[in-house]
N, C-alpha and C. Protein backbone atom coordinates (compact mmCIF):
# COMPACT_ATOMS: atom_id res chain seq x y z
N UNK A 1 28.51 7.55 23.81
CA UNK A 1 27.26 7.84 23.16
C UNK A 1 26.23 6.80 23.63
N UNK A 2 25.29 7.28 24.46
CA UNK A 2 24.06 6.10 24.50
C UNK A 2 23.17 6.18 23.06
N UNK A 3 22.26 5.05 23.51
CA UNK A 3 21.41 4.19 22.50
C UNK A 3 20.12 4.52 23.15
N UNK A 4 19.35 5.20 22.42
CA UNK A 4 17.85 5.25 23.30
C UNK A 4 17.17 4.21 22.04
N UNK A 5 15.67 3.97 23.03
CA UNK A 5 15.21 2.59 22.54
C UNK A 5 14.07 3.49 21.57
N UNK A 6 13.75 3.00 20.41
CA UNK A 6 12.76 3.52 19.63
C UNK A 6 11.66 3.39 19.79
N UNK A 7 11.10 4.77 19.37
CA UNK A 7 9.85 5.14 19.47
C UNK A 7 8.51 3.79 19.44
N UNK A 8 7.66 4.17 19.94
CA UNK A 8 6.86 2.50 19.62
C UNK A 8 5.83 2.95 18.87
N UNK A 9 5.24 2.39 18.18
CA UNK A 9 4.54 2.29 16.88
C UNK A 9 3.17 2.26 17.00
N UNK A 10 2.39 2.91 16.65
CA UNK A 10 0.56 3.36 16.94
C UNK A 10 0.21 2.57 15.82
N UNK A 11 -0.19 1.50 15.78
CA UNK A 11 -0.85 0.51 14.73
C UNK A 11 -2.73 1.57 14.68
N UNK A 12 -3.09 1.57 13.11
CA UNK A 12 -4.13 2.14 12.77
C UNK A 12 -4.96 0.91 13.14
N UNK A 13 -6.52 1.42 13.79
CA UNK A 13 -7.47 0.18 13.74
C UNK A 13 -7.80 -0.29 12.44
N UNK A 14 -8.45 -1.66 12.44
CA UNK A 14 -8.56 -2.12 11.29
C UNK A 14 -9.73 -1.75 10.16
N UNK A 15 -10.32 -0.71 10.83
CA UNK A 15 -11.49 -0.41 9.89
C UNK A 15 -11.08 1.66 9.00
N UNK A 16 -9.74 1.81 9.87
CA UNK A 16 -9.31 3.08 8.80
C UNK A 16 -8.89 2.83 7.78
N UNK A 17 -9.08 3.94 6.89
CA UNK A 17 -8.63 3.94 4.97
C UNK A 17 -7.10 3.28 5.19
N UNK A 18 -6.40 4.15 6.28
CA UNK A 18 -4.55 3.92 6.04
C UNK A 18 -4.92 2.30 6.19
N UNK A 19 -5.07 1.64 6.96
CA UNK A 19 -4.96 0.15 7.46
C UNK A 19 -5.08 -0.31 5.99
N UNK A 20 -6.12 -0.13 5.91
CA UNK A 20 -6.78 -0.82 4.38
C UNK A 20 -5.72 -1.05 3.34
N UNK A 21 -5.54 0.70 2.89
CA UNK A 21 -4.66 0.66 1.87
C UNK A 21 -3.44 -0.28 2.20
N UNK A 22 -2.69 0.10 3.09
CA UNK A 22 -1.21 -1.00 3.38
C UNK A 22 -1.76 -2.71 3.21
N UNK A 23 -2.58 -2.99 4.04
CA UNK A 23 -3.09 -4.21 3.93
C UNK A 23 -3.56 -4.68 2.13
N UNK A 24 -3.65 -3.81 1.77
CA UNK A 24 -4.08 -3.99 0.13
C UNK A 24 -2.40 -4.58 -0.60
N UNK A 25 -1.70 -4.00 -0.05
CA UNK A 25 -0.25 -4.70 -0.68
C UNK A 25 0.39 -5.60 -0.24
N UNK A 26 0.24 -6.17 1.04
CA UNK A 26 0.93 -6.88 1.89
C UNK A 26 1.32 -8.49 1.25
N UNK A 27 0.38 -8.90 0.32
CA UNK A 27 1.00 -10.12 -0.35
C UNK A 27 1.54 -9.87 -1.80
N UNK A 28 1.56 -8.47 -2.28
CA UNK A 28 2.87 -8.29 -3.26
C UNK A 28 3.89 -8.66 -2.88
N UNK A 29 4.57 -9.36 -3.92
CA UNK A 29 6.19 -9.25 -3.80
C UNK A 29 7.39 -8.25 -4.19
N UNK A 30 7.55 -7.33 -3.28
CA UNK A 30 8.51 -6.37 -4.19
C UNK A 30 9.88 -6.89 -3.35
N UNK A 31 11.14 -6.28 -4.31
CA UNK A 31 12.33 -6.08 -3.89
C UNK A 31 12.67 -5.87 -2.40
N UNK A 32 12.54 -5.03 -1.94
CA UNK A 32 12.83 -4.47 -0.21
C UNK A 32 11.10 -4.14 0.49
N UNK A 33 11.31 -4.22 1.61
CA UNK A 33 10.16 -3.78 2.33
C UNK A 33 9.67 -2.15 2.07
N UNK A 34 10.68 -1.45 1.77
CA UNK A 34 10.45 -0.39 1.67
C UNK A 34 9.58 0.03 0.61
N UNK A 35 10.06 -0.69 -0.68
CA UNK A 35 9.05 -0.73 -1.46
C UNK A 35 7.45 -1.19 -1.05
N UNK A 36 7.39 -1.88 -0.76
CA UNK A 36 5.75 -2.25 -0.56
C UNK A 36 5.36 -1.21 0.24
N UNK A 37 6.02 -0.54 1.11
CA UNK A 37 5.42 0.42 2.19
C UNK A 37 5.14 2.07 1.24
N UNK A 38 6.20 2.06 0.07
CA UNK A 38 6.03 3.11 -0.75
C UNK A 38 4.98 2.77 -0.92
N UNK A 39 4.79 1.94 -1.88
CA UNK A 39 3.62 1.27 -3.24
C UNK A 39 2.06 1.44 -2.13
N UNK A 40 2.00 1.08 -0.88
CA UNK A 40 0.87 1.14 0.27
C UNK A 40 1.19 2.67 0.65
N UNK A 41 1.62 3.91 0.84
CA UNK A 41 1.67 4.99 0.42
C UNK A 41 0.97 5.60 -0.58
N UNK A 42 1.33 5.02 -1.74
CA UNK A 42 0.81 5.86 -2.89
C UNK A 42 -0.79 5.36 -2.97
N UNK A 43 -1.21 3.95 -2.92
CA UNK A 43 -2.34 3.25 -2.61
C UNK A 43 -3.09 4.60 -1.46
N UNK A 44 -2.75 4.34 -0.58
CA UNK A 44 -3.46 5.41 0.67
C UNK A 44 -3.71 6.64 -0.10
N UNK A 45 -2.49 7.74 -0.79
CA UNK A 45 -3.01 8.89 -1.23
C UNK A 45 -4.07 8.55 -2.25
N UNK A 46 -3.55 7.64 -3.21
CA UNK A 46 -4.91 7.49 -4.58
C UNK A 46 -6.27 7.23 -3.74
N UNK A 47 -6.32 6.90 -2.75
CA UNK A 47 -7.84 6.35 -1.91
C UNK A 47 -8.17 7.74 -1.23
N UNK A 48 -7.12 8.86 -0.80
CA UNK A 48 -7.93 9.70 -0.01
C UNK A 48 -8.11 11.20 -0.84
N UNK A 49 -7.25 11.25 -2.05
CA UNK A 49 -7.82 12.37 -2.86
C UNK A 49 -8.50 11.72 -4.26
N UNK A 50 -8.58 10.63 -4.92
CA UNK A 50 -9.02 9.94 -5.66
C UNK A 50 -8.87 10.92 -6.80
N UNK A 51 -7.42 11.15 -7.31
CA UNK A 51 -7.14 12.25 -8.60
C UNK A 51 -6.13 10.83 -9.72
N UNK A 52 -6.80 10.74 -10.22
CA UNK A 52 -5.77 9.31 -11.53
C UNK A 52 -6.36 8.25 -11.81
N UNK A 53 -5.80 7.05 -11.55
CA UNK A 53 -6.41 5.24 -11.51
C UNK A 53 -5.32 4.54 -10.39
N UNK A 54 -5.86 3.75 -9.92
CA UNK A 54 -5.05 2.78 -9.34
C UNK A 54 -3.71 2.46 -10.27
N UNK A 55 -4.37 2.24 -11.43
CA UNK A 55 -2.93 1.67 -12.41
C UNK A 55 -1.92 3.14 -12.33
N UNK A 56 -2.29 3.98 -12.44
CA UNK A 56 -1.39 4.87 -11.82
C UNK A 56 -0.54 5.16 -10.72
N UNK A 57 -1.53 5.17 -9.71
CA UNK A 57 -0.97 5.10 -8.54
C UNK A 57 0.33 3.99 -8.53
N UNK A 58 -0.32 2.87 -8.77
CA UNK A 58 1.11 1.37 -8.85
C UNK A 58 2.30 2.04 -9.40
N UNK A 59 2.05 2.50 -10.37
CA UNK A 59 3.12 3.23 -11.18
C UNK A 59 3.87 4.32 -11.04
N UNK A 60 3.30 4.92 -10.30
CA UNK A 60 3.97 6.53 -9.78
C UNK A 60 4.66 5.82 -8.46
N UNK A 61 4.47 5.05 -8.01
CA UNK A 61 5.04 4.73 -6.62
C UNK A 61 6.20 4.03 -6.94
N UNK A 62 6.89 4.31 -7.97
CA UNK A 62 7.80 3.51 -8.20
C UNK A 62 8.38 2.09 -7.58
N UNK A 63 7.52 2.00 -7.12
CA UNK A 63 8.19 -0.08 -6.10
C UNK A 63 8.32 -0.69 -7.35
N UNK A 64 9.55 -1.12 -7.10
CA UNK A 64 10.08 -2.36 -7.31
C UNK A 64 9.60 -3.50 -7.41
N UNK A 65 8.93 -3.91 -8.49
CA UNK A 65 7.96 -5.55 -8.02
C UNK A 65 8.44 -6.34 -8.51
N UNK A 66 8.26 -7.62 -7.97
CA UNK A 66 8.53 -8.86 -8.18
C UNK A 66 7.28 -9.49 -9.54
N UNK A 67 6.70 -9.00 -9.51
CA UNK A 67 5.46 -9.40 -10.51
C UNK A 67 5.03 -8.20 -11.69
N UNK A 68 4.42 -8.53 -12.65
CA UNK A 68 3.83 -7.43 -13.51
C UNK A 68 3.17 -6.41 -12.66
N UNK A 69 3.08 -4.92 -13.31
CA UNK A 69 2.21 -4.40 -12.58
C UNK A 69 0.49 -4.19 -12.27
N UNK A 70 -0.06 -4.98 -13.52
CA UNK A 70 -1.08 -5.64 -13.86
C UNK A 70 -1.78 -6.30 -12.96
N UNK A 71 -0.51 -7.44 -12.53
CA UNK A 71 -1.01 -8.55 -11.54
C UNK A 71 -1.29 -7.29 -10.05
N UNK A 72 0.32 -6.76 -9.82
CA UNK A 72 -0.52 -5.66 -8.34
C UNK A 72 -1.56 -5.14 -8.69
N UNK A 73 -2.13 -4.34 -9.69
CA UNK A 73 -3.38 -3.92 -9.61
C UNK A 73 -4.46 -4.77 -9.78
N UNK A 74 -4.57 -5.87 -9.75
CA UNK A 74 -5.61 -7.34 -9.88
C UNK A 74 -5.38 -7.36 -8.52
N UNK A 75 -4.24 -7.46 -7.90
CA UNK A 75 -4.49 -8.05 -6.18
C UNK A 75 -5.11 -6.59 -5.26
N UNK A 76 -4.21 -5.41 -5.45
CA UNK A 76 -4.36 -4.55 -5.39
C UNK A 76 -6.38 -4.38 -4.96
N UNK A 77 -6.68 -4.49 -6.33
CA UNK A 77 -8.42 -4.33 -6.46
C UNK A 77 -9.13 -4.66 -5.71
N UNK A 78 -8.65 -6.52 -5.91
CA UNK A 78 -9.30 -7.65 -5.24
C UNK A 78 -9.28 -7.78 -3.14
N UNK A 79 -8.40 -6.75 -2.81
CA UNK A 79 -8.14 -6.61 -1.35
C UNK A 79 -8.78 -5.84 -1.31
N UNK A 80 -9.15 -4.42 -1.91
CA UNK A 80 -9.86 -3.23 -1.71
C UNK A 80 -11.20 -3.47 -1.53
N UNK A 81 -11.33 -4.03 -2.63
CA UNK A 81 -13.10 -4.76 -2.72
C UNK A 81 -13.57 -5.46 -1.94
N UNK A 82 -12.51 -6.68 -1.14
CA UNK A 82 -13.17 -7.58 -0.26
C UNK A 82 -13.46 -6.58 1.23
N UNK A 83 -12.65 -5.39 1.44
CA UNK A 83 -12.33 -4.92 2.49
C UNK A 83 -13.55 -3.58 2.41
N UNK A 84 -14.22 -3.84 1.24
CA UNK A 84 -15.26 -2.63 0.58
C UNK A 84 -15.20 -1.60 0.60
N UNK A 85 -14.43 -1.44 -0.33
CA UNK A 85 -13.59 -0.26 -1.19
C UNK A 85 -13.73 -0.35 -2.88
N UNK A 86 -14.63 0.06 -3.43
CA UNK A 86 -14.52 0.01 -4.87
C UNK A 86 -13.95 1.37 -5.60
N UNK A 87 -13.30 0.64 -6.50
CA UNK A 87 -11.97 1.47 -7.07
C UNK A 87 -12.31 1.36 -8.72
């Protein structure tokens, strides 16, 4: 059985919504990586159909956090806003 080498990865520029949103979680602490990449998922959909609250979104994305979910939506905000995104 060979091993082919994986696909390589199209990084979004830094001024699209997706960039943003992921970058909005990147200094949460959750459990596995996977989580934060959910939790920056659900972030991206709440930003491109804007149907709920952020505090929702945190919450439906079920990640795993290391912190209240309070505090992610305080950092959460505070990345969106600097990156000018008001939520």
């Amino acid at each position: 059985m060979t091993t082919k080498a994986p696909s390589t990865v199209q990084e979004f520029t830094a001024d699209t919504i997706e960039k943003k949103a992921y970058e909005s979680v990147a200094g949460i602490a959750t459990r596995e990586p996977n989580d934060r990449f959910r939790l920056g998922y659900h972030i991206w959909r709440f930003l491109t159909v804007r149907n709920g609250t952020l505090e929702n979104a945190v919450a439906e994305s079920g990640a795993r956090l290391s912190i209240s979910r309070e505090d992610a939506v305080a950092i959460i905000r505070a990345s969106l806003e600097k990156n000018g995104i008001t939520v």
